[in-house]
Each structure stands twice: as C-alpha cells, then as structure tokens.
N, C-alpha and C. Protein backbone atom coordinates (compact mmCIF):
# COMPACT_ATOMS: atom_id res chain seq x y z
N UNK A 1 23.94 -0.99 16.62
CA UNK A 1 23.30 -1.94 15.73
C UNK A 1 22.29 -1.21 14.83
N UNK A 2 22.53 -1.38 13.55
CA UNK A 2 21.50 -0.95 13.08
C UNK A 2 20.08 -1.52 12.61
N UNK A 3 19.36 -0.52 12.35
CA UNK A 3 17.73 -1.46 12.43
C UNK A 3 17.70 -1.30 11.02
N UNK A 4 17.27 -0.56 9.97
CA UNK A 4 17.35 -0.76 8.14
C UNK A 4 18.43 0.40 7.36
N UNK A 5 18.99 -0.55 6.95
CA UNK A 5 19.92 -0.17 5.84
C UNK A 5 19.19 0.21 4.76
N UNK A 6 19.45 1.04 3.54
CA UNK A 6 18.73 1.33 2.26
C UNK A 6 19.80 0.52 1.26
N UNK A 7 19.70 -0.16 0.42
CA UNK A 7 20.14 -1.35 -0.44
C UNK A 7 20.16 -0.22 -1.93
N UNK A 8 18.64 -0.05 -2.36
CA UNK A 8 18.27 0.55 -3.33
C UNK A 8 17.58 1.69 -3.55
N UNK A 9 17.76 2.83 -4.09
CA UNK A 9 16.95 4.01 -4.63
C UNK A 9 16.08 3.87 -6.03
N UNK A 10 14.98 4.45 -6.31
CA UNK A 10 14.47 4.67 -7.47
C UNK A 10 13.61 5.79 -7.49
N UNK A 11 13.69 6.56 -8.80
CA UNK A 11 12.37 7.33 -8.91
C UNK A 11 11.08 6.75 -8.51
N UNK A 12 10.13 7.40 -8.17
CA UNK A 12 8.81 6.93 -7.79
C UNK A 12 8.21 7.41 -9.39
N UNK A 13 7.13 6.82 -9.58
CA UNK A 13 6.55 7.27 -11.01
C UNK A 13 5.48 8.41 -10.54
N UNK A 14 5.07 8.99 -11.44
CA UNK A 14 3.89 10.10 -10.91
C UNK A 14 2.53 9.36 -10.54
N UNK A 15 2.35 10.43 -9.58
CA UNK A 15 0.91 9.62 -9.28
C UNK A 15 1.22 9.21 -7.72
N UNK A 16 1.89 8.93 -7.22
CA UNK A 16 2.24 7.87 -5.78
C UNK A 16 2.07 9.13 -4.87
N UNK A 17 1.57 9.34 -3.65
CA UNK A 17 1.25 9.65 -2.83
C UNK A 17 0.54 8.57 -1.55
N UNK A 18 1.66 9.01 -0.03
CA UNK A 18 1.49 8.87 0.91
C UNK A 18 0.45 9.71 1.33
N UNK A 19 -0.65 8.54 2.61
CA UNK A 19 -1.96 9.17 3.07
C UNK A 19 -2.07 9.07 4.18
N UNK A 20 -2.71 10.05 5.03
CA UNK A 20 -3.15 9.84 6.67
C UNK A 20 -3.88 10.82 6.89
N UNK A 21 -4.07 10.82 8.54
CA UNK A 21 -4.78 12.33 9.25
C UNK A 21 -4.14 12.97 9.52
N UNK A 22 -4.03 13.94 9.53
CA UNK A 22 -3.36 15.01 10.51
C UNK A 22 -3.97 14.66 11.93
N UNK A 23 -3.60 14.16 13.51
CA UNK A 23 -4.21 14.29 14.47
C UNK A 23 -5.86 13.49 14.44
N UNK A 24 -6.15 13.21 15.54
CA UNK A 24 -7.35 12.72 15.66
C UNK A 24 -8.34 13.94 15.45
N UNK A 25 -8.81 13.14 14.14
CA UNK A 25 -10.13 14.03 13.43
C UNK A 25 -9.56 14.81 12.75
N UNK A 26 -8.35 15.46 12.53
CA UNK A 26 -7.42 16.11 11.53
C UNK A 26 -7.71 15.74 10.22
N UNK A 27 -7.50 16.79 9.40
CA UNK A 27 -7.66 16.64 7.85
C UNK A 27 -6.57 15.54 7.47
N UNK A 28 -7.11 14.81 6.48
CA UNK A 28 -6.26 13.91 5.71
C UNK A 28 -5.70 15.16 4.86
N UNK A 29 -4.28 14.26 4.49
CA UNK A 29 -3.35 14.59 3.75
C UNK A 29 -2.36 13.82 2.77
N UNK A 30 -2.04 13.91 1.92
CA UNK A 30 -1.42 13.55 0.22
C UNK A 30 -0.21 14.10 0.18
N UNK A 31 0.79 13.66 0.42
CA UNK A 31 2.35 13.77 0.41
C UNK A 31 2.79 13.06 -0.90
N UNK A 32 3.06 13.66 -1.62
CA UNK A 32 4.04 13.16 -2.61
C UNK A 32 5.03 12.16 -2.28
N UNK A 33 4.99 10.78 -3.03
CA UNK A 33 6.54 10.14 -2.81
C UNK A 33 7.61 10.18 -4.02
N UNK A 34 8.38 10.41 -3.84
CA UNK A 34 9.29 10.97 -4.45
C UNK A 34 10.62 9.92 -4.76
N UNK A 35 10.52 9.01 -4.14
CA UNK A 35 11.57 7.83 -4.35
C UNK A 35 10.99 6.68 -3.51
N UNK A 36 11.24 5.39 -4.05
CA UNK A 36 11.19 4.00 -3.43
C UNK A 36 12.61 3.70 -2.78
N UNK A 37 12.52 3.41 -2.09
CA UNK A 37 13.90 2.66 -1.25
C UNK A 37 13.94 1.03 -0.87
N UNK A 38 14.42 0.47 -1.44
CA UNK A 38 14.06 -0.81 -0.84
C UNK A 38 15.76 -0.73 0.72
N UNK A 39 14.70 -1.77 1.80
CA UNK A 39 15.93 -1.75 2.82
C UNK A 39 15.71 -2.74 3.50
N UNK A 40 16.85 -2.85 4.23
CA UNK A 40 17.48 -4.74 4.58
C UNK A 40 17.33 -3.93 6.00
N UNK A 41 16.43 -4.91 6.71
CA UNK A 41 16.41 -4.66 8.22
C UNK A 41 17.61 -5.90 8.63
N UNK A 42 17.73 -4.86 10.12
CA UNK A 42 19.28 -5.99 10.65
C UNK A 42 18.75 -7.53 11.02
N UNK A 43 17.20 -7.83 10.85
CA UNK A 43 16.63 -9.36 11.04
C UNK A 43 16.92 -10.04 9.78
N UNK A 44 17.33 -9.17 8.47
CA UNK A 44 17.34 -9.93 7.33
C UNK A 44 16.00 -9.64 6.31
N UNK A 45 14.94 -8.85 6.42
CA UNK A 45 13.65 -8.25 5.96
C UNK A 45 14.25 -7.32 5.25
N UNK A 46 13.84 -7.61 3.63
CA UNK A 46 13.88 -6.71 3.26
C UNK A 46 11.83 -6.25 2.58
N UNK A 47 11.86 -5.24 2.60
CA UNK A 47 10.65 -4.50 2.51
C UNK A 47 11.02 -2.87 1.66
N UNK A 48 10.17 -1.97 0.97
CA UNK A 48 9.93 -0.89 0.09
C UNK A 48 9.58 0.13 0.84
N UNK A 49 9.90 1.30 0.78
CA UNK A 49 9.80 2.64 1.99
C UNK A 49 9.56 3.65 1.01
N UNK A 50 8.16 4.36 0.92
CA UNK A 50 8.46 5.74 0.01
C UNK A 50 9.54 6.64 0.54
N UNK A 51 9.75 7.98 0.18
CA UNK A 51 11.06 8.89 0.66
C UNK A 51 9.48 9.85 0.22
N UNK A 52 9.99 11.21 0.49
CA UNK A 52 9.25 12.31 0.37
C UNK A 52 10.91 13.44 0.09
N UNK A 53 10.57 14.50 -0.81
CA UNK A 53 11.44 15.53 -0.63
C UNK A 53 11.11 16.88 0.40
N UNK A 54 12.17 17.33 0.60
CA UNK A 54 11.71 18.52 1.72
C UNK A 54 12.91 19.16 1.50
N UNK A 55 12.40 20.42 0.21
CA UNK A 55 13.57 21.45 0.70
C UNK A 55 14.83 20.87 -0.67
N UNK A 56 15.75 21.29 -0.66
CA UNK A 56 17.30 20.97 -1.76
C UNK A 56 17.67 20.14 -0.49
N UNK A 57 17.69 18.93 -1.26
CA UNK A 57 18.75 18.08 -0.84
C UNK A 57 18.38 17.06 0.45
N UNK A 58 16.96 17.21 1.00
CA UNK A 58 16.09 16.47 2.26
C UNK A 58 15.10 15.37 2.12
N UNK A 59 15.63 13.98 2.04
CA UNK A 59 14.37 13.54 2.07
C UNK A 59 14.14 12.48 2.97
N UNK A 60 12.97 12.71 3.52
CA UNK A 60 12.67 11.56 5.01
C UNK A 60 11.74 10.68 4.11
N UNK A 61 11.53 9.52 5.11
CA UNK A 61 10.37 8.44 5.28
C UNK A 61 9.02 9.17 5.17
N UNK A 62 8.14 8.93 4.25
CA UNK A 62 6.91 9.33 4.49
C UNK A 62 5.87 8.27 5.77
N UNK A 63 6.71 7.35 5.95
CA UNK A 63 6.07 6.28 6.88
C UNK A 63 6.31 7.13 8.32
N UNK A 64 6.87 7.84 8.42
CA UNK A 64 7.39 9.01 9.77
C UNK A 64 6.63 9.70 9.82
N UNK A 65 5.76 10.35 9.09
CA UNK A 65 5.01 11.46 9.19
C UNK A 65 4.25 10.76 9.91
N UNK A 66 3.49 12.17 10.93
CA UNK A 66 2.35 11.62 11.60
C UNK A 66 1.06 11.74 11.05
N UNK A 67 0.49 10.20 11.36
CA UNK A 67 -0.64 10.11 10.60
C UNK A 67 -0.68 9.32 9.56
N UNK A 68 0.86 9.13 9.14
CA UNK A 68 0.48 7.52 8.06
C UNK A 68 -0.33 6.85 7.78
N UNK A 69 -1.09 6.50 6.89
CA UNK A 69 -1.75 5.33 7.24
C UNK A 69 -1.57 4.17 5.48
N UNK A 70 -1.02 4.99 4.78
CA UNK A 70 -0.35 3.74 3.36
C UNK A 70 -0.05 4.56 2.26
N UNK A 71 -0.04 3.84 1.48
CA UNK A 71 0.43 4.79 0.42
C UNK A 71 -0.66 4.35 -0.73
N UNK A 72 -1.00 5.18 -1.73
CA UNK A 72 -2.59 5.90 -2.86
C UNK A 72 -1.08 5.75 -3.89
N UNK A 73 -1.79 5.13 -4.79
CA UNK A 73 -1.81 5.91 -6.43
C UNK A 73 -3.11 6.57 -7.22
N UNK A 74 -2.58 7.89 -7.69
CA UNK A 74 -3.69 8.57 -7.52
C UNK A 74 -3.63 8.88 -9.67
N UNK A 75 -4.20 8.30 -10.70
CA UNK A 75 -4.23 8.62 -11.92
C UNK A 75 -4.51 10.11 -12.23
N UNK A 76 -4.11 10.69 -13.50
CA UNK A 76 -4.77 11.91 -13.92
C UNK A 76 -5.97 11.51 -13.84
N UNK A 77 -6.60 10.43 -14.66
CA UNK A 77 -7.76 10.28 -15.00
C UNK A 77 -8.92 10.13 -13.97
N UNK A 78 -8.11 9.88 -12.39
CA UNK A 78 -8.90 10.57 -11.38
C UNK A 78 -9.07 11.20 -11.02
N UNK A 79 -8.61 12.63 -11.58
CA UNK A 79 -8.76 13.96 -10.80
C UNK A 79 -7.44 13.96 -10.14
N UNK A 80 -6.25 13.55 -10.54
CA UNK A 80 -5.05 13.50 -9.62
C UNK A 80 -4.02 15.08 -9.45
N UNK A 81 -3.70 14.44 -8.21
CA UNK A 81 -2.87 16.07 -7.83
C UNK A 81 -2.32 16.59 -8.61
C-alpha cells in the first residue's frame, strides 16, 4: 500500500530554502529547495513537499532531513544565500 504518490513537479523559484538544527543544539541549516511536489496520500490528502537536489540526477524530501523544522523564503534584499 502506498502512503504518497507525487501527482505534480515544479521548479521552486529562488529564494526557498528548507530550515532546522542539526542535532540537539546543532547549528541550523538552509537547504535549498529545488522543486515543489504536490502528492496524494493513500487517505486522499493531498499536501506540497519541497525536493532538494543531491548529486546528477538525486533528489529527496527536504522534510527527511534531520532536523526539519519548515521551509524560509529568503529575498536578495535580505541578505539571501
């Protein structure tokens, strides 16, 4: 049985970055997202998942990484990555 299907892909626009700790008391960290996914859980939910790239041709859930905690849009005009 599966738990979410991916329905849809899109570029992410610049600026979007996934945020968390590294570990308790660990440095926060800024992961690039790199695509939106929208996906149909097998309850019928559908909900938006950043992707992250890793590498030619790899890209996981940034919601997997440890330490998640949401996802930042971050402007040039803030000092952005």
């Amino acid at each position: 049985m599966r738990e979410e299907e991916i329905i849809q892909v899109v570029p992410a626009q610049s600026g979007w970055f996934a945020y968390g700790r590294e570990g308790e008391g660990g440095a926060e960290f800024l992961t690039p997202v790199a695509l939106w996914a929208l996906v149909d859980s097998s309850a019928g939910v559908r909900r938006v998942v950043g992707l992250t790239a890793h590498g030619l041709g790899h890209v996981s859930r940034v919601e997997e990484l440890e330490g998640f905690a949401g996802y930042r849009h971050v402007s040039q005009e803030e000092g952005g990555v």
